[in-house]
N, C-alpha and C. Protein backbone atom coordinates (compact mmCIF):
# COMPACT_ATOMS: atom_id res chain seq x y z
N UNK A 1 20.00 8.62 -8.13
CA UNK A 1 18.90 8.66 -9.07
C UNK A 1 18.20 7.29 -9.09
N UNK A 2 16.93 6.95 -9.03
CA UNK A 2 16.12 6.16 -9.04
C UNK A 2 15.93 5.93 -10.58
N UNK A 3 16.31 4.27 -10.65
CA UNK A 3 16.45 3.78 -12.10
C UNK A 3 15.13 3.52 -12.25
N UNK A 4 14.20 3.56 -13.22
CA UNK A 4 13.15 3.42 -14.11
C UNK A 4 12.62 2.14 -14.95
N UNK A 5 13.59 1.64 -15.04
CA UNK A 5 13.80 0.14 -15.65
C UNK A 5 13.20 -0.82 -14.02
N UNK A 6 13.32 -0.12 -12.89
CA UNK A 6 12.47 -0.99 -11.94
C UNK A 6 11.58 -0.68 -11.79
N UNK A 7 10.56 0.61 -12.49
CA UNK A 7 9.20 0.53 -12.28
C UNK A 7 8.30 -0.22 -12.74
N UNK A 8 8.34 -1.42 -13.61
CA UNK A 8 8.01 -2.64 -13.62
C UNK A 8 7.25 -3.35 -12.47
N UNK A 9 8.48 -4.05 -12.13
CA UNK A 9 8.90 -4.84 -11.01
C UNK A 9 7.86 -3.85 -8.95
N UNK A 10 8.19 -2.57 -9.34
CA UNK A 10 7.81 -2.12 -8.48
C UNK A 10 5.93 -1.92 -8.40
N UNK A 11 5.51 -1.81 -9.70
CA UNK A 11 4.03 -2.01 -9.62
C UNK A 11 3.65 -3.47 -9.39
N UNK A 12 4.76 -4.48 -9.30
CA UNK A 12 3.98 -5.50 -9.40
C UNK A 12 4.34 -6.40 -7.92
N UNK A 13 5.32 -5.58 -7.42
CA UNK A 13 5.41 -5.80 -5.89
C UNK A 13 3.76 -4.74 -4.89
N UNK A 14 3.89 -3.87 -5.60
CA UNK A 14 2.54 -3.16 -5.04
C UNK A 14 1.41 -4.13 -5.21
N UNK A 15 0.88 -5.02 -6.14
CA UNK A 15 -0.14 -5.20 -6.53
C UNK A 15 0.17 -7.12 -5.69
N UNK A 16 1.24 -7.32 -5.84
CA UNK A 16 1.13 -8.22 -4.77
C UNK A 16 1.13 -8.07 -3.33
N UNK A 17 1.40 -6.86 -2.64
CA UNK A 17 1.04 -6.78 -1.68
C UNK A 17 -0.26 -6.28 -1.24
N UNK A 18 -0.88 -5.40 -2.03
CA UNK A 18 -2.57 -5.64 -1.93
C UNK A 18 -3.21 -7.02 -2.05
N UNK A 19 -2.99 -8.20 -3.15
CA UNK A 19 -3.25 -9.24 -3.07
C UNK A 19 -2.69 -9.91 -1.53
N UNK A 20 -1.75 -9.80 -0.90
CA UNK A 20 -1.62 -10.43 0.24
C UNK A 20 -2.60 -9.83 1.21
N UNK A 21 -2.95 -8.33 1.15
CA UNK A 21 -3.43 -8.09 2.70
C UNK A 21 -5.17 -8.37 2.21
N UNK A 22 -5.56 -8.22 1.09
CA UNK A 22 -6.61 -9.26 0.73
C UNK A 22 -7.04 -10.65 1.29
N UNK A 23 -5.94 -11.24 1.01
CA UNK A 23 -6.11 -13.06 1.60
C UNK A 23 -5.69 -12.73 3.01
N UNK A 24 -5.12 -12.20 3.76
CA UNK A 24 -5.35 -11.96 5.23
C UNK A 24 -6.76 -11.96 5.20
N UNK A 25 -7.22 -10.38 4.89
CA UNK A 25 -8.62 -10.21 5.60
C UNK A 25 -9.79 -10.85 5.05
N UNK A 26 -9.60 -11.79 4.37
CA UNK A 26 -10.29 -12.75 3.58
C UNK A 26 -11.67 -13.22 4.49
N UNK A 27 -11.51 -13.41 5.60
CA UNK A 27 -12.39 -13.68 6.93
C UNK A 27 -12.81 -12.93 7.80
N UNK A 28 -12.31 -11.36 7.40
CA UNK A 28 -12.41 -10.47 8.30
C UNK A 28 -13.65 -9.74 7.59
N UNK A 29 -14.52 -9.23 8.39
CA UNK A 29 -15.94 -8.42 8.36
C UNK A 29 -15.69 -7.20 9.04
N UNK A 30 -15.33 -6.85 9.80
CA UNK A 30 -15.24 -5.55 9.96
C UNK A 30 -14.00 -5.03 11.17
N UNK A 31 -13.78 -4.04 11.31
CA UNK A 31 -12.55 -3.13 12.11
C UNK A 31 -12.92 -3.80 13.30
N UNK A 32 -13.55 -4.11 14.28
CA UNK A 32 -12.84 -4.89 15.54
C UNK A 32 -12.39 -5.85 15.55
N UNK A 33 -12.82 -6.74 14.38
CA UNK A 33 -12.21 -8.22 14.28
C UNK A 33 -10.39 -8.09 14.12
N UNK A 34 -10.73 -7.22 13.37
CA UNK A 34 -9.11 -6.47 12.47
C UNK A 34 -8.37 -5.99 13.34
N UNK A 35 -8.89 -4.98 14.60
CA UNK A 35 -8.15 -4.28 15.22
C UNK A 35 -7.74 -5.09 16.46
N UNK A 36 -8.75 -6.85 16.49
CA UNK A 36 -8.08 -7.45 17.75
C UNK A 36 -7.32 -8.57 17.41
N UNK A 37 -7.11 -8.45 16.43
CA UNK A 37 -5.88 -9.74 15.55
C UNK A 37 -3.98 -8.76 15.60
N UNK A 38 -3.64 -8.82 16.27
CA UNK A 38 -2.46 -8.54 16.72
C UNK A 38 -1.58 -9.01 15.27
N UNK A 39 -1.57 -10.13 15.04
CA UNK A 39 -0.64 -10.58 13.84
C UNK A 39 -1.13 -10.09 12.41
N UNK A 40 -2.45 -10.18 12.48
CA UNK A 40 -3.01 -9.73 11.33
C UNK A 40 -2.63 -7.91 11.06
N UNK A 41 -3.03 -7.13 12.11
CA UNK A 41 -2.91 -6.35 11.88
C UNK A 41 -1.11 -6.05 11.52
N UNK A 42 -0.53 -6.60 11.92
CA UNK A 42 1.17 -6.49 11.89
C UNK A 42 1.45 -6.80 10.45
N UNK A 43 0.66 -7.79 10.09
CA UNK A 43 0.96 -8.47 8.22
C UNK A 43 0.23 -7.56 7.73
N UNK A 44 -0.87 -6.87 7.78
CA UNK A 44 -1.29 -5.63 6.86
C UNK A 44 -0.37 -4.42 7.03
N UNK A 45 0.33 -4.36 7.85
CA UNK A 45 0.83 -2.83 8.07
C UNK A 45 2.29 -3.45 7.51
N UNK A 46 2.83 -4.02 7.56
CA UNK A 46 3.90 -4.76 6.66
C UNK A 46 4.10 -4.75 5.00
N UNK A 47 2.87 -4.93 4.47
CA UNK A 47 2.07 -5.54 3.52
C UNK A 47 2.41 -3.61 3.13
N UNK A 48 1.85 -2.42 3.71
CA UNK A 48 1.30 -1.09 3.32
C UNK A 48 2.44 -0.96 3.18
N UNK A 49 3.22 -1.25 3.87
CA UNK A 49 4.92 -0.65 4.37
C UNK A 49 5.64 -1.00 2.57
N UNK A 50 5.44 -1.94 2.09
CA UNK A 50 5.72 -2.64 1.01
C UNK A 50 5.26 -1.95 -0.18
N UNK A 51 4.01 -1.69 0.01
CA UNK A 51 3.68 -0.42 -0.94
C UNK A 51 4.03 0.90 -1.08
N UNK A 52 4.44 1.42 -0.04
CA UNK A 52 4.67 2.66 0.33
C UNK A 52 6.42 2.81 0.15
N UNK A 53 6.94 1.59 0.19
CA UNK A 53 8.47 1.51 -0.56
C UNK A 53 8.45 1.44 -1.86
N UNK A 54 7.30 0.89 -2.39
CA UNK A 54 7.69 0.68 -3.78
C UNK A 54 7.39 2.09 -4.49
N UNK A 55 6.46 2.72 -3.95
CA UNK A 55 5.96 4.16 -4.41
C UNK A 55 7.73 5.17 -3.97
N UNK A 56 7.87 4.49 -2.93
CA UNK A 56 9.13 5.70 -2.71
C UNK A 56 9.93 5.37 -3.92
N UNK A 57 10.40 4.30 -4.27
CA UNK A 57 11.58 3.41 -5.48
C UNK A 57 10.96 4.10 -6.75
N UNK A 58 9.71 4.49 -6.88
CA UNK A 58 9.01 4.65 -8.48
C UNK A 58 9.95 5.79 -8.69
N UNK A 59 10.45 5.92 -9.80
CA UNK A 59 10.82 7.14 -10.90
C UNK A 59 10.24 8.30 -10.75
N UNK A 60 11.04 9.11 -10.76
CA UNK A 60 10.40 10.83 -10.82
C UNK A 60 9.04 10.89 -11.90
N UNK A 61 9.90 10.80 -13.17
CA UNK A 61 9.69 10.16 -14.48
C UNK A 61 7.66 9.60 -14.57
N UNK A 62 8.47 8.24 -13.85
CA UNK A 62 6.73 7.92 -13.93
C UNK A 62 5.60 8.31 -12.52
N UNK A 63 6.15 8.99 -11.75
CA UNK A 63 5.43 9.35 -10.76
C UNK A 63 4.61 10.79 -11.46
N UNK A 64 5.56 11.73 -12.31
CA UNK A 64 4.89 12.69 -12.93
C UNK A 64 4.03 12.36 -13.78
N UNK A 65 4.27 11.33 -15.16
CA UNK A 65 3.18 11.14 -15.63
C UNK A 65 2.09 10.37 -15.70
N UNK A 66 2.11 10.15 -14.09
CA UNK A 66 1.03 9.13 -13.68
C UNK A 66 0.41 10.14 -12.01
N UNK A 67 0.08 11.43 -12.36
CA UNK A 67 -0.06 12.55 -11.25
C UNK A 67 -1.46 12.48 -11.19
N UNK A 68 -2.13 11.92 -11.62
CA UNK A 68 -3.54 11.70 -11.28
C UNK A 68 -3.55 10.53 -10.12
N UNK A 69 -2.51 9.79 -9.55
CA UNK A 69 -2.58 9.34 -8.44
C UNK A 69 -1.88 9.67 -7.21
N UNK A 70 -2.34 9.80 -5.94
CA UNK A 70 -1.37 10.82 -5.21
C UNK A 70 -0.11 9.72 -4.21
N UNK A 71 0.54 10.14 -5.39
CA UNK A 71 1.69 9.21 -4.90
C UNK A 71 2.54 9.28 -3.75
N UNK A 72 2.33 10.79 -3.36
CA UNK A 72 2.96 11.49 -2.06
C UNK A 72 2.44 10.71 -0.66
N UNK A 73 1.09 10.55 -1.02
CA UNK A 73 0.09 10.88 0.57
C UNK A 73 0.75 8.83 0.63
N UNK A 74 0.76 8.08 -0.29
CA UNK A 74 1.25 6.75 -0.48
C UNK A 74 2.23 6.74 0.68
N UNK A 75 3.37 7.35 0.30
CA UNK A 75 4.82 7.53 0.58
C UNK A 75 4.60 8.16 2.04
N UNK A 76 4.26 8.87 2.16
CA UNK A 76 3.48 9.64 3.55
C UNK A 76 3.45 8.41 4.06
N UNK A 77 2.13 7.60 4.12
CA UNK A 77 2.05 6.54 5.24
C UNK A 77 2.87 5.60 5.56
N UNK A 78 3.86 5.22 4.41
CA UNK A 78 4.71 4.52 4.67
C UNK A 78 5.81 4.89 5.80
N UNK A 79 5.97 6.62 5.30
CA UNK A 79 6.92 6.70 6.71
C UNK A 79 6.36 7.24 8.06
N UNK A 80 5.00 7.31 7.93
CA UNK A 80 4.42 7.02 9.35
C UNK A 80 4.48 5.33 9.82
N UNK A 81 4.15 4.64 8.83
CA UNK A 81 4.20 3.18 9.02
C UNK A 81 5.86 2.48 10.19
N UNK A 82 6.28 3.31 9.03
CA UNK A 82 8.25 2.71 9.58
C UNK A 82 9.00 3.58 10.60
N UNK A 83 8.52 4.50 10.63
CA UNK A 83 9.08 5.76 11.85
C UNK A 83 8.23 6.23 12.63
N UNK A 84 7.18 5.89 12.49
CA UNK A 84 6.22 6.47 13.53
C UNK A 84 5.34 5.78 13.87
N UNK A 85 5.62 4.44 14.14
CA UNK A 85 4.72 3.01 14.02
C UNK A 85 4.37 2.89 15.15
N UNK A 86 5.21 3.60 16.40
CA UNK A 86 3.96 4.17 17.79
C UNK A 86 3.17 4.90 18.13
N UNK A 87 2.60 5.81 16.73
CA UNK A 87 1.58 6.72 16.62
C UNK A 87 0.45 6.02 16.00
N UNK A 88 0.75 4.60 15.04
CA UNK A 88 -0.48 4.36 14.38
C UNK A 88 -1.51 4.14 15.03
N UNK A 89 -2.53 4.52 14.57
CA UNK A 89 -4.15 4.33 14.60
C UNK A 89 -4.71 3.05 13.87
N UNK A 90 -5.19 2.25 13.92
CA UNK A 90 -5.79 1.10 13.40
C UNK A 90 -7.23 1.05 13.10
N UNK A 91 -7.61 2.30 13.93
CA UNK A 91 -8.97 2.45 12.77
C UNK A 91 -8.41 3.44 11.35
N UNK A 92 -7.74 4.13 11.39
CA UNK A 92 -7.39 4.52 10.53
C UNK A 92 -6.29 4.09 9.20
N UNK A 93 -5.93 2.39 9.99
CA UNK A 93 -5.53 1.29 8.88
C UNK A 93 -6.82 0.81 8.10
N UNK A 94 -7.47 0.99 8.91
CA UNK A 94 -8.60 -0.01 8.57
C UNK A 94 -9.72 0.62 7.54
N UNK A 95 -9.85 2.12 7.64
CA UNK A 95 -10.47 3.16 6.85
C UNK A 95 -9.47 3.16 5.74
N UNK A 96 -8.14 3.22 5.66
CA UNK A 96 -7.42 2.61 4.01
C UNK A 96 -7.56 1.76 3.84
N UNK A 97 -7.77 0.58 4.25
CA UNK A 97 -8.08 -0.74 3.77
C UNK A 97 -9.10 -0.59 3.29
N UNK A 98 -10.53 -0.37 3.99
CA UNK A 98 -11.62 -0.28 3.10
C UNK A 98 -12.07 1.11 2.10
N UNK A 99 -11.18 2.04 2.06
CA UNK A 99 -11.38 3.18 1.19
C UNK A 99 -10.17 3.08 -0.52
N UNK A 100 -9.01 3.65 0.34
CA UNK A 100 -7.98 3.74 0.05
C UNK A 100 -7.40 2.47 -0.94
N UNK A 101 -7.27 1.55 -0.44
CA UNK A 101 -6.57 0.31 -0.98
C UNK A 101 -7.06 -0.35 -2.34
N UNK A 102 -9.01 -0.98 -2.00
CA UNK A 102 -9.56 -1.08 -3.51
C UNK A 102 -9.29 0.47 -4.68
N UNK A 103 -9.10 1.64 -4.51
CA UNK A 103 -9.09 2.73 -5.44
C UNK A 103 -7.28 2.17 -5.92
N UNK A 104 -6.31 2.16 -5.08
CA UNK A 104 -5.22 2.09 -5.55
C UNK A 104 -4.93 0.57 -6.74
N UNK A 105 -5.85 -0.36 -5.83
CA UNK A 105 -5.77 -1.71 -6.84
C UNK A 105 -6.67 -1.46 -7.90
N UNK A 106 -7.59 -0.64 -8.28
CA UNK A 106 -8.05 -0.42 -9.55
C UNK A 106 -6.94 0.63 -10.04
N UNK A 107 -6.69 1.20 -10.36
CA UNK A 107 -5.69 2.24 -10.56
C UNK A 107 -4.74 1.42 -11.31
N UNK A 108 -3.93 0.13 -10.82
CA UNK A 108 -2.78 -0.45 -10.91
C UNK A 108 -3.50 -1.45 -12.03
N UNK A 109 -4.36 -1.89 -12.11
CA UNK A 109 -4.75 -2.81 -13.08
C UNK A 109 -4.55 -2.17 -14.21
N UNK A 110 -4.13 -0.44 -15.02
CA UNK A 110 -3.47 -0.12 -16.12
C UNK A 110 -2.37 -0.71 -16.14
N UNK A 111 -1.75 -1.00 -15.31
CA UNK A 111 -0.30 -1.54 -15.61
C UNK A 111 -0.57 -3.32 -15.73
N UNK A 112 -1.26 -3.62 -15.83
CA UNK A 112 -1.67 -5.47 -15.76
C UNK A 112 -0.56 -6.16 -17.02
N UNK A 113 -0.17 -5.37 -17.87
CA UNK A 113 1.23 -6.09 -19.20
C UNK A 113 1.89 -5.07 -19.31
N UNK A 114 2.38 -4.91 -18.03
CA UNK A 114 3.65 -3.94 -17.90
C UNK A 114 5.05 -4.96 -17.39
């Protein structure tokens, strides 16, 4: 059973790892720059991997009453990220980065004095 007393701690590992892949692409303008940075792209998909654990760690509990975010499709990429990390697509990192990622970091700013 996934203890609850770490969903704390776990939104605020999420919200620092959006803040990290932020200051990566801090210089970055668009998907070829992104997709020809070898390290960069490795620290963002690291960075998702980090999120996508902490969503797996969240509570039944608060994953239900927080179902207006799709916490599944989260968890999804993560284990494409970690098990299927010779299938990824990097334009399609790069389409969550610029879609996906700002919606989840607004989302998480309810939890900002959690």
């Amino acid at each position: 059973m996934r203890d609850k007393v770490n969903d704390p701690a776990r939104l605020v590992l999420m919200k620092e790892s959006i803040a990290n892949i932020y200051e990566f692409l801090k210089d970055v303008n668009d998907r070829e720059s992104f997709i020809s940075n070898k390290i960069l792209c490795h620290a963002v998909i690291y960075n998702l991997q980090c999120i996508g654990e902490s969503v797996y760690k969240l509570s039944k509990d608060f994953r239900l009453s927080h179902a207006d975010m799709n916490w599944d499709k989260i968890e999804g990429l993560r284990h494409v990220l970690v098990h299927d990390y010779y299938t990824i697509d990097l334009t399609a990192v790069w389409y969550i980065i610029e879609k996906d990622l700002p919606a989840l970091k607004n989302y998480l700013i309810q939890f900002d004095n959690s």
